[in-house]
Structures are given as structure tokens and as C-alpha cells.
N, C-alpha and C. Protein backbone atom coordinates (compact mmCIF):
# COMPACT_ATOMS: atom_id res chain seq x y z
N UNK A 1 47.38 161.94 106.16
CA UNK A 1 48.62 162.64 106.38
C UNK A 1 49.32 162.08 107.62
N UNK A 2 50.47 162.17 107.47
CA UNK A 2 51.34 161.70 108.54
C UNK A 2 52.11 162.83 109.89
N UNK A 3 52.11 162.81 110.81
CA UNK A 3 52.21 163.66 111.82
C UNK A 3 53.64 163.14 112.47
N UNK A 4 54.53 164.11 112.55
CA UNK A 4 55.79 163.94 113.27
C UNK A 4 55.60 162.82 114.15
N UNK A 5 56.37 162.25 115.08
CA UNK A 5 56.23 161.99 116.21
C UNK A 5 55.05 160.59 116.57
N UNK A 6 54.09 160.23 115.55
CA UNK A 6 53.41 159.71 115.65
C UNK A 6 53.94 157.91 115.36
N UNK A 7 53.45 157.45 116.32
CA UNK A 7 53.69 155.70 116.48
C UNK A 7 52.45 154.55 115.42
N UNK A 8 52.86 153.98 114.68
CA UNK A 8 52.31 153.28 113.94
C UNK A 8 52.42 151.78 114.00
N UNK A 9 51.43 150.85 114.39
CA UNK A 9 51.38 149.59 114.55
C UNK A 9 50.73 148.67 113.72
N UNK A 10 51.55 147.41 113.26
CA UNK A 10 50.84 146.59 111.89
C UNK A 10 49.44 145.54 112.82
N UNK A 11 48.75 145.66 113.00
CA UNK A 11 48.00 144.48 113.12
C UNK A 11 48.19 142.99 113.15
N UNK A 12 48.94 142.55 112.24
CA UNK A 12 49.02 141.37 111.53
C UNK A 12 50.17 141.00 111.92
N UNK A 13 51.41 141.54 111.84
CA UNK A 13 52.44 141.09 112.52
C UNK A 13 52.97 141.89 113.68
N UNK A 14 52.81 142.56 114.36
CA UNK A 14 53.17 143.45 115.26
C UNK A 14 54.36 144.69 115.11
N UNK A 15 54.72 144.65 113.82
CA UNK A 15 55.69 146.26 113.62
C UNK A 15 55.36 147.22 114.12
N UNK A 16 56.16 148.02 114.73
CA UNK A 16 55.67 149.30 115.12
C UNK A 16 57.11 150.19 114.22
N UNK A 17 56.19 151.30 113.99
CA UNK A 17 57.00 152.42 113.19
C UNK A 17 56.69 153.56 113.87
N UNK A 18 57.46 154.68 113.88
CA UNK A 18 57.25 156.15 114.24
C UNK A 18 58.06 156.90 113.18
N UNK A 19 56.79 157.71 112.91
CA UNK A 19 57.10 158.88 111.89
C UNK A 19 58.39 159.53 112.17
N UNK A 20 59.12 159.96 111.37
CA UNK A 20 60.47 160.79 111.73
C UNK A 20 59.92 161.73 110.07
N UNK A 21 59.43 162.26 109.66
CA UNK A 21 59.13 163.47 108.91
C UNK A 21 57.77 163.59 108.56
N UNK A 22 56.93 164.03 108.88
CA UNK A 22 55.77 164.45 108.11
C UNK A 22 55.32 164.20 106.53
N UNK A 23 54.23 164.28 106.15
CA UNK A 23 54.06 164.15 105.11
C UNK A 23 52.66 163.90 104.35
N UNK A 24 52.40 163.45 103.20
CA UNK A 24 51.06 162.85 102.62
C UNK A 24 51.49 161.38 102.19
N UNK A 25 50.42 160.12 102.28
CA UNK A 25 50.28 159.26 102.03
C UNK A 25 50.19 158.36 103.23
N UNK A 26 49.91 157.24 103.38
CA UNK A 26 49.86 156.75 104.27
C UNK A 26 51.34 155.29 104.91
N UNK A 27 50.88 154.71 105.73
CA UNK A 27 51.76 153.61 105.84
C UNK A 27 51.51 152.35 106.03
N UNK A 28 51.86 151.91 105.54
CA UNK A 28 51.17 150.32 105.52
C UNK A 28 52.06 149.20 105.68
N UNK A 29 51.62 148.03 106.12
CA UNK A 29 52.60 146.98 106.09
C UNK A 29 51.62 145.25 106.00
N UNK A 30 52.17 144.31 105.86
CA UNK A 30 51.28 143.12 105.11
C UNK A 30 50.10 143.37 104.49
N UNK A 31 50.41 144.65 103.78
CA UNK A 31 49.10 145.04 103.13
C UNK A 31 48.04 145.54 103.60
N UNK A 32 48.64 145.94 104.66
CA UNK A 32 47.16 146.77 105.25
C UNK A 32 47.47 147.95 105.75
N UNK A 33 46.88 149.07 106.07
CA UNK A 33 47.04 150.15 106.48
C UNK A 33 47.85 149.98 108.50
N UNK A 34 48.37 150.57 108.56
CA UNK A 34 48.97 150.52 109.75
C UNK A 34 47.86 151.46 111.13
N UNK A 35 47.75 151.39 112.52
CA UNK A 35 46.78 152.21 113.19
C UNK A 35 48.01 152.38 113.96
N UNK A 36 47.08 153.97 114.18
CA UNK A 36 48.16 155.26 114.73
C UNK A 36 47.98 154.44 116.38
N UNK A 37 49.16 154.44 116.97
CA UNK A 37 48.88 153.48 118.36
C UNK A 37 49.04 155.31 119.34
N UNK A 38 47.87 154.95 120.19
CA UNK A 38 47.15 156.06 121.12
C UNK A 38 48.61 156.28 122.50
N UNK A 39 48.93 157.51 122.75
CA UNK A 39 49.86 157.14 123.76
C UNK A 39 49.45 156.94 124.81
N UNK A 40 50.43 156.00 125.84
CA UNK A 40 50.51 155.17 126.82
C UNK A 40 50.34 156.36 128.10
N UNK A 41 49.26 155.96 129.03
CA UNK A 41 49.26 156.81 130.15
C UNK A 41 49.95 156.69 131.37
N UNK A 42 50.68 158.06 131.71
CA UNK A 42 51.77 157.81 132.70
C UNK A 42 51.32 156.91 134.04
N UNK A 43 52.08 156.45 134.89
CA UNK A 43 51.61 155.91 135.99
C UNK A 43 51.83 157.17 136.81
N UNK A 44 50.73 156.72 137.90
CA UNK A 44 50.34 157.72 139.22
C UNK A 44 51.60 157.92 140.14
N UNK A 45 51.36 159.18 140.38
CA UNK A 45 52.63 159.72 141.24
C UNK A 45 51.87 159.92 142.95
N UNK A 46 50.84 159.03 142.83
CA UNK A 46 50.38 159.22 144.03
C UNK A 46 51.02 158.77 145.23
């Protein structure tokens, strides 16, 4: 299932996609399943 908001990256050629509706099925691109890319951690406000 697909989750709002969520960032999707091809492996193989570097696409990145983000979900804009929810849903069932997955996403894929050069034939392969796409991985949900983890979000980026803020830098320190130290």
C-alpha cells in the first residue's frame, strides 16, 4: 500500500517519486519495485 506523503526512489536510474494519493498497488520503475527513501535528518541547532 501506498502512504500519502511518502518519497519513492528507482535504484537503477535514480527517479524519485512522492505519493500525492494513497492507495493499493505498488510503484515501480525499470522494472523493479521502487524503495520508500527514509527521511533526511534535520541538522543540529546546536
Amino acid at each position: 500500500m501506498n502512504q500519502l506523503g511518502k518519497r519513492f526512489r528507482c535504484e537503477v536510474c535514480g527517479t524519485e517519486v512522492l505519493c500525492t494519493k494513497g492507495g493499493e498497488g505498488t510503484v515501480s520503475c525499470c522494472g523493479k519495485e521502487m524503495q520508500v527513501q527514509e527521511p533526511r535528518p534535520l541538522p543540529s541547532s546546536d
